[in-house]
C-alpha atoms as a PDB file:
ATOM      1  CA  UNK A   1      14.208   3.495  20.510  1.00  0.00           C
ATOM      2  CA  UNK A   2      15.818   4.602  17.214  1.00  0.00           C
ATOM      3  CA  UNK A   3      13.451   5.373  15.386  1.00  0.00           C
ATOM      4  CA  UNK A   4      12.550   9.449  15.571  1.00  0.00           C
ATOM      5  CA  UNK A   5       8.707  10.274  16.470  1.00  0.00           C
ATOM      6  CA  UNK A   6       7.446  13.759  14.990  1.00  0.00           C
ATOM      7  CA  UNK A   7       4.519  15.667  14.980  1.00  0.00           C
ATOM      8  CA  UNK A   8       5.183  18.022  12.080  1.00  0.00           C
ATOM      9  CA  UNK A   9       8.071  18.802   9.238  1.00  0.00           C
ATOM     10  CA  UNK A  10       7.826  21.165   6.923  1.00  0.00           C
ATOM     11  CA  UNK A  11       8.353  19.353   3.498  1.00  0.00           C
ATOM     12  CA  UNK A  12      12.144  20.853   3.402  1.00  0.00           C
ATOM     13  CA  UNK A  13      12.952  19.404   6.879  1.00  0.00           C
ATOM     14  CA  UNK A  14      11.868  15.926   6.059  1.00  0.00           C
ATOM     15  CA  UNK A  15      13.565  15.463   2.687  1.00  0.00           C
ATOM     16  CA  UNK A  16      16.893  16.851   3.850  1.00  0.00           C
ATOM     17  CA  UNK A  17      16.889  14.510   7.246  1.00  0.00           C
ATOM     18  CA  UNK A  18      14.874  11.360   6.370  1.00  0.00           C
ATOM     19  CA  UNK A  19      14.290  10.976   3.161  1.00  0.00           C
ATOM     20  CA  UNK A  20      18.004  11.956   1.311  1.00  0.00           C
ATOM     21  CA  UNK A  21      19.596   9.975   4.482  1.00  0.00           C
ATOM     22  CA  UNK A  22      17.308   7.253   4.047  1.00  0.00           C
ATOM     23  CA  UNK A  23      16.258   6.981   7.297  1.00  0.00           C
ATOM     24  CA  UNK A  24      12.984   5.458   8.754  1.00  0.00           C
ATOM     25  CA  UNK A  25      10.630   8.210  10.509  1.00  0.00           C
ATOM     26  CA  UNK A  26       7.093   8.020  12.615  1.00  0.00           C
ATOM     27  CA  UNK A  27       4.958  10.852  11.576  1.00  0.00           C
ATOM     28  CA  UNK A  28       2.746  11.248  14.812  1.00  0.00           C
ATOM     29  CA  UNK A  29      -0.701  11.391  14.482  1.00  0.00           C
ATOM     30  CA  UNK A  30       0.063  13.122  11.262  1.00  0.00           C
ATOM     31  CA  UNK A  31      -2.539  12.025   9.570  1.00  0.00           C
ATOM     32  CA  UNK A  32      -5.366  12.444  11.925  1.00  0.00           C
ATOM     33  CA  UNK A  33      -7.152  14.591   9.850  1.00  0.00           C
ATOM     34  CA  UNK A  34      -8.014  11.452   7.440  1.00  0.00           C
ATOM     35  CA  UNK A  35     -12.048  11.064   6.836  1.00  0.00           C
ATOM     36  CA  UNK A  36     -11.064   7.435   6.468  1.00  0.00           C
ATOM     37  CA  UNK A  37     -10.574   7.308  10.088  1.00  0.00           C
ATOM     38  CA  UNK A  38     -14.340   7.890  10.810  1.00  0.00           C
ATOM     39  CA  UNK A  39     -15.942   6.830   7.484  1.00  0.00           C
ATOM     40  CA  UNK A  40     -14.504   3.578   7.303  1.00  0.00           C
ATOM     41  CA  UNK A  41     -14.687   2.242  10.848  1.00  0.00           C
ATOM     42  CA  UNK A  42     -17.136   1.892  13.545  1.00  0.00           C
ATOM     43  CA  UNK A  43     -16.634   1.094  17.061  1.00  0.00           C
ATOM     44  CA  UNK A  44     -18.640  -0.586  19.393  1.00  0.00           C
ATOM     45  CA  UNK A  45     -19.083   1.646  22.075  1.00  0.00           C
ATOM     46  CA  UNK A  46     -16.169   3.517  21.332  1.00  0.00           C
ATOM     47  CA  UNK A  47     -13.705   0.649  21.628  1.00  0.00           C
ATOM     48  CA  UNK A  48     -11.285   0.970  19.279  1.00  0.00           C
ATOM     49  CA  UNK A  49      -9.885  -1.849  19.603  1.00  0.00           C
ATOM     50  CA  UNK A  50     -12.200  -3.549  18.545  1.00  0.00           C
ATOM     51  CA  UNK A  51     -12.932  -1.861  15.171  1.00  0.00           C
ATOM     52  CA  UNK A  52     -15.106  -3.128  12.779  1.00  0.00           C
ATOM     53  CA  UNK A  53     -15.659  -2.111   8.868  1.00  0.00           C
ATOM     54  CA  UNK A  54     -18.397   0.581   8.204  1.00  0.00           C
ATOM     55  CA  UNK A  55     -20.601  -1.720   5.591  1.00  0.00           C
ATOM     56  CA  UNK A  56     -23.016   1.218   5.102  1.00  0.00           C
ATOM     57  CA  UNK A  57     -20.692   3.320   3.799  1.00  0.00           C
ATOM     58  CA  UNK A  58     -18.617   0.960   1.697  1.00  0.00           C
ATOM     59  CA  UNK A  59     -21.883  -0.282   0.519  1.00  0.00           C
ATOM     60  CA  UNK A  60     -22.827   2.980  -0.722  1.00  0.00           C
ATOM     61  CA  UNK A  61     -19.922   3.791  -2.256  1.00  0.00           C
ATOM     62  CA  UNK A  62     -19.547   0.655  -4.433  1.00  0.00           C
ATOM     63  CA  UNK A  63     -23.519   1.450  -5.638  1.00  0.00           C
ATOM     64  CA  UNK A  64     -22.820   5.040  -6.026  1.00  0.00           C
ATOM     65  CA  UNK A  65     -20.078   3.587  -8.649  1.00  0.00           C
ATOM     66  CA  UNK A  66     -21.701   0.899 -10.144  1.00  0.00           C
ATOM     67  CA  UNK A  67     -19.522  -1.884 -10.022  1.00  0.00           C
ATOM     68  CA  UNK A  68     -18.540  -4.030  -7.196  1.00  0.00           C
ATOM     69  CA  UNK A  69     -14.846  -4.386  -7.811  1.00  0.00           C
ATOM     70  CA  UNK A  70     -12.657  -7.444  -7.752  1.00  0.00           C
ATOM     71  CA  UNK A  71      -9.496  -7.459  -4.889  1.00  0.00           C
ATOM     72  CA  UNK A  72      -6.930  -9.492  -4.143  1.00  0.00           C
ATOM     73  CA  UNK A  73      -6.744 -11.294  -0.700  1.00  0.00           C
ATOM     74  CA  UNK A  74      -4.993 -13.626   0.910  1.00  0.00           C
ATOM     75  CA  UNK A  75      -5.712 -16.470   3.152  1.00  0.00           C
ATOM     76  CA  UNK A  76      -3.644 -18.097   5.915  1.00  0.00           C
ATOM     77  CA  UNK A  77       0.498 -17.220   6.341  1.00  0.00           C
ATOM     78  CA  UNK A  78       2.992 -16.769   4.179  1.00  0.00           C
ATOM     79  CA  UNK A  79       5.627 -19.098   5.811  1.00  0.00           C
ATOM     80  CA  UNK A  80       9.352 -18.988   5.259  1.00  0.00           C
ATOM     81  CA  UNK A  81      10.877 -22.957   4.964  1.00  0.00           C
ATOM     82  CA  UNK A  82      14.884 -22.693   6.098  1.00  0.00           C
ATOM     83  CA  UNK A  83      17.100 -25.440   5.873  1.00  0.00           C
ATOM     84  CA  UNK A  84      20.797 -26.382   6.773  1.00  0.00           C
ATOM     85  CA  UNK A  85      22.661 -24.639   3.687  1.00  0.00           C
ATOM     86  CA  UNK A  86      20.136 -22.462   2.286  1.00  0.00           C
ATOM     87  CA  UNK A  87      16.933 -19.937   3.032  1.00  0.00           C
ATOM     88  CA  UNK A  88      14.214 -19.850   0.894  1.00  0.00           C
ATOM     89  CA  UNK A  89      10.389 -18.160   1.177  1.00  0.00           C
ATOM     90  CA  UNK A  90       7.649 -20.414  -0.163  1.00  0.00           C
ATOM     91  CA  UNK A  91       3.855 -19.651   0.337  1.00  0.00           C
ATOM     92  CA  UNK A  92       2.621 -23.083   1.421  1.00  0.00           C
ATOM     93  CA  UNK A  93      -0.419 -24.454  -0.770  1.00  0.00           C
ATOM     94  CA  UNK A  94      -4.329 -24.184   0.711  1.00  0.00           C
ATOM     95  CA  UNK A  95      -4.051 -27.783   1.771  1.00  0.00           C
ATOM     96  CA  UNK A  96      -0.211 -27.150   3.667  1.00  0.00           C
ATOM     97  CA  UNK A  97       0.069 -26.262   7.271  1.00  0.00           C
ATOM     98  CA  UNK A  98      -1.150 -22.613   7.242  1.00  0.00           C
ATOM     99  CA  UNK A  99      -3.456 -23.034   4.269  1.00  0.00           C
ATOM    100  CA  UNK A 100      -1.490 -19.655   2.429  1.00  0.00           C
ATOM    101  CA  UNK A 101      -3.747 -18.902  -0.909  1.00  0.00           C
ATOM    102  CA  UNK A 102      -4.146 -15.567  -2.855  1.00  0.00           C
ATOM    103  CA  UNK A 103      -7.693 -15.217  -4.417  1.00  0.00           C
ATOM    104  CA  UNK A 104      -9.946 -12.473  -5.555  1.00  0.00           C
ATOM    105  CA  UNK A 105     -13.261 -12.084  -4.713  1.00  0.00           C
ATOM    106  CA  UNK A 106     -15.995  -9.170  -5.015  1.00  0.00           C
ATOM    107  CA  UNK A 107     -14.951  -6.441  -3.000  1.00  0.00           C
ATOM    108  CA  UNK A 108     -18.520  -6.475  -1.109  1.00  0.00           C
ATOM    109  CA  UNK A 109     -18.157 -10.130  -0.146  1.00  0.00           C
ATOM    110  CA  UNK A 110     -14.590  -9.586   2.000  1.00  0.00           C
ATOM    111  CA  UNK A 111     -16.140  -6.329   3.498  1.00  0.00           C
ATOM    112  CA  UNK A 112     -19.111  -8.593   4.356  1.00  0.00           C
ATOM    113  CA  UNK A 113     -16.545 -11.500   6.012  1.00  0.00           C
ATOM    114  CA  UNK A 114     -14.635  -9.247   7.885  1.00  0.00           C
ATOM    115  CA  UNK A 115     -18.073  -8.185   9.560  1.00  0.00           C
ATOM    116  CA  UNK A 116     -19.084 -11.693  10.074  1.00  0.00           C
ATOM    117  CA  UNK A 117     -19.504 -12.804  13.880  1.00  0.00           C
ATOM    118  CA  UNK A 118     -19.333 -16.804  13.302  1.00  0.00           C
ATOM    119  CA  UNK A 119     -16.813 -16.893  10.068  1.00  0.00           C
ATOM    120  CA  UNK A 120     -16.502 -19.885   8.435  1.00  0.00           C
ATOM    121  CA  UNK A 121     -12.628 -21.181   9.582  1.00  0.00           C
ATOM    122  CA  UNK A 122     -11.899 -20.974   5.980  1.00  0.00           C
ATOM    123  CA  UNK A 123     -12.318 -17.099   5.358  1.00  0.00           C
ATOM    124  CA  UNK A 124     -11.408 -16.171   9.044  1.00  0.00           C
ATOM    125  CA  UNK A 125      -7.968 -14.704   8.456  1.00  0.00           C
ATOM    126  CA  UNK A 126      -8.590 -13.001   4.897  1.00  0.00           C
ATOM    127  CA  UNK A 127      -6.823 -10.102   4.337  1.00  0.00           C
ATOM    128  CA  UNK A 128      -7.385  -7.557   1.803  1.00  0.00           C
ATOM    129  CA  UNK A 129      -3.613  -7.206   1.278  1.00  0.00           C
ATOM    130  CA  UNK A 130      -1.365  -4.934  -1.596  1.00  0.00           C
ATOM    131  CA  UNK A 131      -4.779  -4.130  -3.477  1.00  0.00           C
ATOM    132  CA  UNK A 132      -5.202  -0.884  -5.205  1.00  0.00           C
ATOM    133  CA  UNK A 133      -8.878  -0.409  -3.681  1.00  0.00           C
ATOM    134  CA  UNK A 134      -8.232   3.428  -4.071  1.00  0.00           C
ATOM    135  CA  UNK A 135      -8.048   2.816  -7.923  1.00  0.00           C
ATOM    136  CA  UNK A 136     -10.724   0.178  -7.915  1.00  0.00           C
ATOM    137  CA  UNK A 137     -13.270   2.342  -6.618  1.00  0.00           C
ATOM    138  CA  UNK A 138     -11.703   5.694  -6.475  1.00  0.00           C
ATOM    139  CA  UNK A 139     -14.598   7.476  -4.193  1.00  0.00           C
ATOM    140  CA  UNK A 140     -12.529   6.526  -1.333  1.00  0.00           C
ATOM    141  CA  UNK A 141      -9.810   8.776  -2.684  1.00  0.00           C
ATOM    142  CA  UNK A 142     -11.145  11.264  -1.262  1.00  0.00           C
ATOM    143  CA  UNK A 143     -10.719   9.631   1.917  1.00  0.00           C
ATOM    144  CA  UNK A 144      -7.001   9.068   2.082  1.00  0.00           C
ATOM    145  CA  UNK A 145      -5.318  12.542   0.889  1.00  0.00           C
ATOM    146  CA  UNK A 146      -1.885  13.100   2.434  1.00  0.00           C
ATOM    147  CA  UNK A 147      -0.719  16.217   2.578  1.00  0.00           C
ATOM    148  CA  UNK A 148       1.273  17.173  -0.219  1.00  0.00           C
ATOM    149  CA  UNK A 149       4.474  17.776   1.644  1.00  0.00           C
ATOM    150  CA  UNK A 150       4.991  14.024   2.594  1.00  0.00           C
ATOM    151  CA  UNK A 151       4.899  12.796  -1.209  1.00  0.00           C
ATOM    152  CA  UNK A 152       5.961  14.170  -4.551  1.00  0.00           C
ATOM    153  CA  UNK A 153       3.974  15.084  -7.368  1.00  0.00           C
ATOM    154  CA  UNK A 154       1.470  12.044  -8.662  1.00  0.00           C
ATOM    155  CA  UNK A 155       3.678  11.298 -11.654  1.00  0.00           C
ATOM    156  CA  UNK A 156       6.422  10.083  -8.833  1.00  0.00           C
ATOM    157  CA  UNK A 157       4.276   7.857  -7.003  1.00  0.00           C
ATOM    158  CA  UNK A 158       4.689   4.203  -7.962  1.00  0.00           C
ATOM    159  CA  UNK A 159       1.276   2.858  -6.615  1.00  0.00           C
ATOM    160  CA  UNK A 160      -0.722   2.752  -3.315  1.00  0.00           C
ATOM    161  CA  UNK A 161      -2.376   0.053  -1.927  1.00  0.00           C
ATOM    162  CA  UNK A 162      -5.298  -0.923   0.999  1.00  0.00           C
ATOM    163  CA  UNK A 163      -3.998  -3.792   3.649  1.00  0.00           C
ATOM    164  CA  UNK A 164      -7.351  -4.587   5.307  1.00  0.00           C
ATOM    165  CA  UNK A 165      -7.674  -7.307   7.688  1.00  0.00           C
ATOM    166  CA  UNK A 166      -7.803  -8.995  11.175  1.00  0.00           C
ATOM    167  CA  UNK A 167      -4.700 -11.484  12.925  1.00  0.00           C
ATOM    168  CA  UNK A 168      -3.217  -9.955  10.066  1.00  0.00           C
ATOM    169  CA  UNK A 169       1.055 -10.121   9.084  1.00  0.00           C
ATOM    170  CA  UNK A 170       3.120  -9.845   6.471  1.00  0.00           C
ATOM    171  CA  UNK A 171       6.742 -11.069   7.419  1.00  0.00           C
ATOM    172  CA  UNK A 172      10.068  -9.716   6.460  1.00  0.00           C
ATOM    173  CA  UNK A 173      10.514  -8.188   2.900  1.00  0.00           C
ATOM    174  CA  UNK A 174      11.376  -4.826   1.121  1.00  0.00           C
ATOM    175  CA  UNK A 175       9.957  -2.264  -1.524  1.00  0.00           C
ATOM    176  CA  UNK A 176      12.373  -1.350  -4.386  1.00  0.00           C
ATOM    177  CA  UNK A 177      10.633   2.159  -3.750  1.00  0.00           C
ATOM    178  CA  UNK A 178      10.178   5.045  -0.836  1.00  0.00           C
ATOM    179  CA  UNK A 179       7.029   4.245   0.844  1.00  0.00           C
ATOM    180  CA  UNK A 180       4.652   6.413   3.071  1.00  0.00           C
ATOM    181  CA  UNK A 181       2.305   3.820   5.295  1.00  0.00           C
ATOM    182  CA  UNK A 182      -0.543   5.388   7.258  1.00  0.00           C
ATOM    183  CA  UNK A 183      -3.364   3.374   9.914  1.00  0.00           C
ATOM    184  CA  UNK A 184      -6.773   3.765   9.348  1.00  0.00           C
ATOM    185  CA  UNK A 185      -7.755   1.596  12.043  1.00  0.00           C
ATOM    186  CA  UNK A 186      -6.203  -0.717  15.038  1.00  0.00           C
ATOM    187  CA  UNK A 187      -2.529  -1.105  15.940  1.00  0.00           C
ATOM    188  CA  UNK A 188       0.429  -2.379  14.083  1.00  0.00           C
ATOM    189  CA  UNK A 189       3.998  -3.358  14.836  1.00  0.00           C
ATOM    190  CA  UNK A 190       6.816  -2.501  12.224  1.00  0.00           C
ATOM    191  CA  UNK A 191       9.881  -4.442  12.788  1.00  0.00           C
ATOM    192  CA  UNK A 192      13.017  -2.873  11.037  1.00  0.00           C
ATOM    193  CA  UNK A 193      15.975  -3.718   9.313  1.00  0.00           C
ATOM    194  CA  UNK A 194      18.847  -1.623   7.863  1.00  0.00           C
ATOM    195  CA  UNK A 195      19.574  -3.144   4.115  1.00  0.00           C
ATOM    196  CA  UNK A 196      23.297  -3.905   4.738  1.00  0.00           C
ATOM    197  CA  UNK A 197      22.423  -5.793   7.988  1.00  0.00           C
ATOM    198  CA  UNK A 198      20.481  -8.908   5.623  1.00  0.00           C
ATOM    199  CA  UNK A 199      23.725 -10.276   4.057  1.00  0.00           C
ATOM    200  CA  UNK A 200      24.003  -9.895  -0.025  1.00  0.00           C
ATOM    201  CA  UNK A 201      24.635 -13.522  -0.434  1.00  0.00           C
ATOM    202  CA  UNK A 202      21.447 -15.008   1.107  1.00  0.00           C
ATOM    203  CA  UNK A 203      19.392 -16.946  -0.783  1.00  0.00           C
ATOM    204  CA  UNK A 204      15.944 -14.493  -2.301  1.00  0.00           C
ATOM    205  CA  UNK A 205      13.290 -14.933  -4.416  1.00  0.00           C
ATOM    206  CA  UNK A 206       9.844 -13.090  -5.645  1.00  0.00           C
ATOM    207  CA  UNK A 207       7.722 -13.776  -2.880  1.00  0.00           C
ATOM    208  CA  UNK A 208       3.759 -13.715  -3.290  1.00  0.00           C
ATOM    209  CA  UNK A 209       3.106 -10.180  -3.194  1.00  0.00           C
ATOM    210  CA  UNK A 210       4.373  -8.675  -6.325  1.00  0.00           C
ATOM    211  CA  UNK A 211       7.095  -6.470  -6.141  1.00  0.00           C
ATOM    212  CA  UNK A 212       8.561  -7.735  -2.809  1.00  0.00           C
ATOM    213  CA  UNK A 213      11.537  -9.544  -1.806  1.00  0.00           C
ATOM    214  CA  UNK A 214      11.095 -11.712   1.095  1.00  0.00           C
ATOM    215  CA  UNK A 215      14.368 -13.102   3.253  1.00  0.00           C
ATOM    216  CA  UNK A 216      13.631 -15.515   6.168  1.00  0.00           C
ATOM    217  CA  UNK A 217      14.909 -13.969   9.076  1.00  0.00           C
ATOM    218  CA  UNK A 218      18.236 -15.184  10.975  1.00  0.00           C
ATOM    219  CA  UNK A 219      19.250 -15.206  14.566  1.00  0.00           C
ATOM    220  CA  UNK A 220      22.279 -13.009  13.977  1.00  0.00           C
ATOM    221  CA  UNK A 221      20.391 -10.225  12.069  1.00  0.00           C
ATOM    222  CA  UNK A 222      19.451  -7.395  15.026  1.00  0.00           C
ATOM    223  CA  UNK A 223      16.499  -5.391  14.007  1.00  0.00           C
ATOM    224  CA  UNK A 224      17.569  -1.635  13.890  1.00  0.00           C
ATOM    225  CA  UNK A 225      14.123  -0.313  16.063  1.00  0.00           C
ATOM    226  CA  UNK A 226      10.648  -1.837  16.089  1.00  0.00           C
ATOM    227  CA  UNK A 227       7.839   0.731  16.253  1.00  0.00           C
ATOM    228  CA  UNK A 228       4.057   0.326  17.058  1.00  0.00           C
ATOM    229  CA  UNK A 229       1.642   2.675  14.886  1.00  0.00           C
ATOM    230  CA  UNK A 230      -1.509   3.747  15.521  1.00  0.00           C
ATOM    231  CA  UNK A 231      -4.584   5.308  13.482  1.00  0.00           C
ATOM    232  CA  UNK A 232      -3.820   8.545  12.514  1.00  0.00           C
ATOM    233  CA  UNK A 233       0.051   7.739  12.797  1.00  0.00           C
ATOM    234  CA  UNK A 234       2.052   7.718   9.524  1.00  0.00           C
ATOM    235  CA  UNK A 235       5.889   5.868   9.225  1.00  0.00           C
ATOM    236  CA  UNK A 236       8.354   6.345   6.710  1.00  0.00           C
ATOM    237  CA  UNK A 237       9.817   3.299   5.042  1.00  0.00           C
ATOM    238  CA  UNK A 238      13.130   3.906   2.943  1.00  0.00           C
ATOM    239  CA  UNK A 239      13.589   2.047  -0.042  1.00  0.00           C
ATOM    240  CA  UNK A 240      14.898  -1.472   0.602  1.00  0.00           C
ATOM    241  CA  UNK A 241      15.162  -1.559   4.020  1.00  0.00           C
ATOM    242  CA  UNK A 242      13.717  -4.635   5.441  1.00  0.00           C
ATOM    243  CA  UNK A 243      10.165  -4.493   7.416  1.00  0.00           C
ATOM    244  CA  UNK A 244       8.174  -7.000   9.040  1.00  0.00           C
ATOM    245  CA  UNK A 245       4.313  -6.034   9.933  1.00  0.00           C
ATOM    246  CA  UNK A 246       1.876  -7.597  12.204  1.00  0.00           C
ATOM    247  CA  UNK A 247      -1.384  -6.588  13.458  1.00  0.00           C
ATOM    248  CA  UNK A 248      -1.886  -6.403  17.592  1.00  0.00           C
ATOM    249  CA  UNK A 249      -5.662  -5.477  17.882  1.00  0.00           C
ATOM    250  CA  UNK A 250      -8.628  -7.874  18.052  1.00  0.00           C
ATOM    251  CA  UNK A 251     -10.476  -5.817  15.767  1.00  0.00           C
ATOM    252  CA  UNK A 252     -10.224  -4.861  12.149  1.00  0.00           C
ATOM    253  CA  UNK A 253      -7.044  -3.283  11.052  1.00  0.00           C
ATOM    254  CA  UNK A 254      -6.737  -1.072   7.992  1.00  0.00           C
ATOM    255  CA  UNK A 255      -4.119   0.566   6.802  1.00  0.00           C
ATOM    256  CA  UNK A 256      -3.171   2.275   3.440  1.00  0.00           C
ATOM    257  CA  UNK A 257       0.447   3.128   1.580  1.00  0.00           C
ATOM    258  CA  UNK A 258       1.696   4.927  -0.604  1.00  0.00           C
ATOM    259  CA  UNK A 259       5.398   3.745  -3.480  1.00  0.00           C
ATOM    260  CA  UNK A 260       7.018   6.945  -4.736  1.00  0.00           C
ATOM    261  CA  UNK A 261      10.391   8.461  -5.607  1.00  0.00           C
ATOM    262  CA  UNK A 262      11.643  11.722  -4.887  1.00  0.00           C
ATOM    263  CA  UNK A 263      13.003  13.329  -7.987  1.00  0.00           C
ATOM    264  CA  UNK A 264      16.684  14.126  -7.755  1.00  0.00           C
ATOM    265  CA  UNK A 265      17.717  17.827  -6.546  1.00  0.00           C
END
């Protein structure tokens, strides 16, 4: 593995060895100390696994604020077509193979689908996905507070966003910006890429989350390390390296992240 683990940096150490090199990082149950961790999720009889969405407490917040915000999700995959002289990322229409659609829908509704035993086929794989729920009802702000030596001061951060789901993944892409990912709940793999290893000249376009450019992937592109994250566990994503991310637990995953830029020395 490549890819360092720590427990702990001081602010100082991280900028100088990760951040100015540009270089991915795993910040070990780091983030542990998140009330998201426990006010968000419940687990049947302690199986974590198999997390599931705390309703009461989302509930409550969303009456406590008075409106039941709107979020974006998406249905099905996002599929990449490739053909004989060129790559190219489409999201396939609802009626195409994997059904890929982007929506919104009353944030109490999803919360009440992900909880659902029998889902209808239709809404089983909807994922909350590159939503700013902390800005749409910002109770849960107090939720999700990194510590300050991770990220620089709030006028330098780009945008955060919730990634809430189950069978979720979100194939290969990168962020024009620095970006701090944390779990909430469940397991993830990150699969990464150094920028210069996804040739220049290869076909790209705006895929369907905002922001993002998506490249098919190629059998002669190695992944530089792959990582698996867990709640509590924080990872380090330089700016336009490539990333892949797939959920690996049966349960509800949730995960939130954080776009910023370090100001220059």
């Amino acid at each position: 593995m490549r890819i360092s683990i720590v427990q702990e940096l001081s602010r100082k150490a991280f900028i100088d060895n990760y951040l100015r090199k540009g270089v991915p990082c795993v910040f070990k149950g780091a983030f542990s100390y998140f009330p998201a961790l426990s006010k968000w999720i419940t687990s049947p009889a302690g199986n974590t696994r198999n997390a599931e969405l705390n309703l009461q407490y989302f509930f409550s917040q969303i009456e406590a604020s008075g409106k039941d915000p709107l979020v974006d999700v998406e249905s099905g995959r996002f599929s990449h077509t490739t053909t004989e002289t060129h790559h190219s990322s489409t999201p396939t229409s609802p009626d195409g193979p994997n059904g890929f659609f982007r929506t919104q829908i009353p944030l109490s509704l999803f919360l009440r689908l992900q909880n659902m035993r029998d889902v209808p086929k239709e809404y089983a794989k909807l994922y909350l996905a590159q939503t700013p729920l902390l800005s749409s009802l910002p109770a849960l702000l107090e939720d999700v507070v990194p510590k300050p030596k991770y990220l620089p001061d709030a006028s330098h951060i780009y945008g955060s966003s919730a990634w809430i789901g189950r069978n979720t993944y979100t194939p290969r892409h990168f962020d024009p910006n620095e970006n701090l990912y944390v779990m909430i709940a469940g397991k993830k793999r990150v699969v990464l890429w150094e920028p210069s290893v996804v040739g220049e000249g290869r076909a790209k376009r705006r895929g369907a989350l905002s922001n993002d450019n998506f490249s098919p992937p190629a059998q002669d592109e190695t992944p530089w390390d792959e990582v698996e994250i867990n709640p509590g566990d924080g990872l380090y994503i330089p700016e336009r390296w490539w990333h892949e991310v797939e959920s690996l637990s049966p349960g509800v995953t949730a995960s939130v992240n954080w776009w910023f830029r370090e100001p220059a020395k």
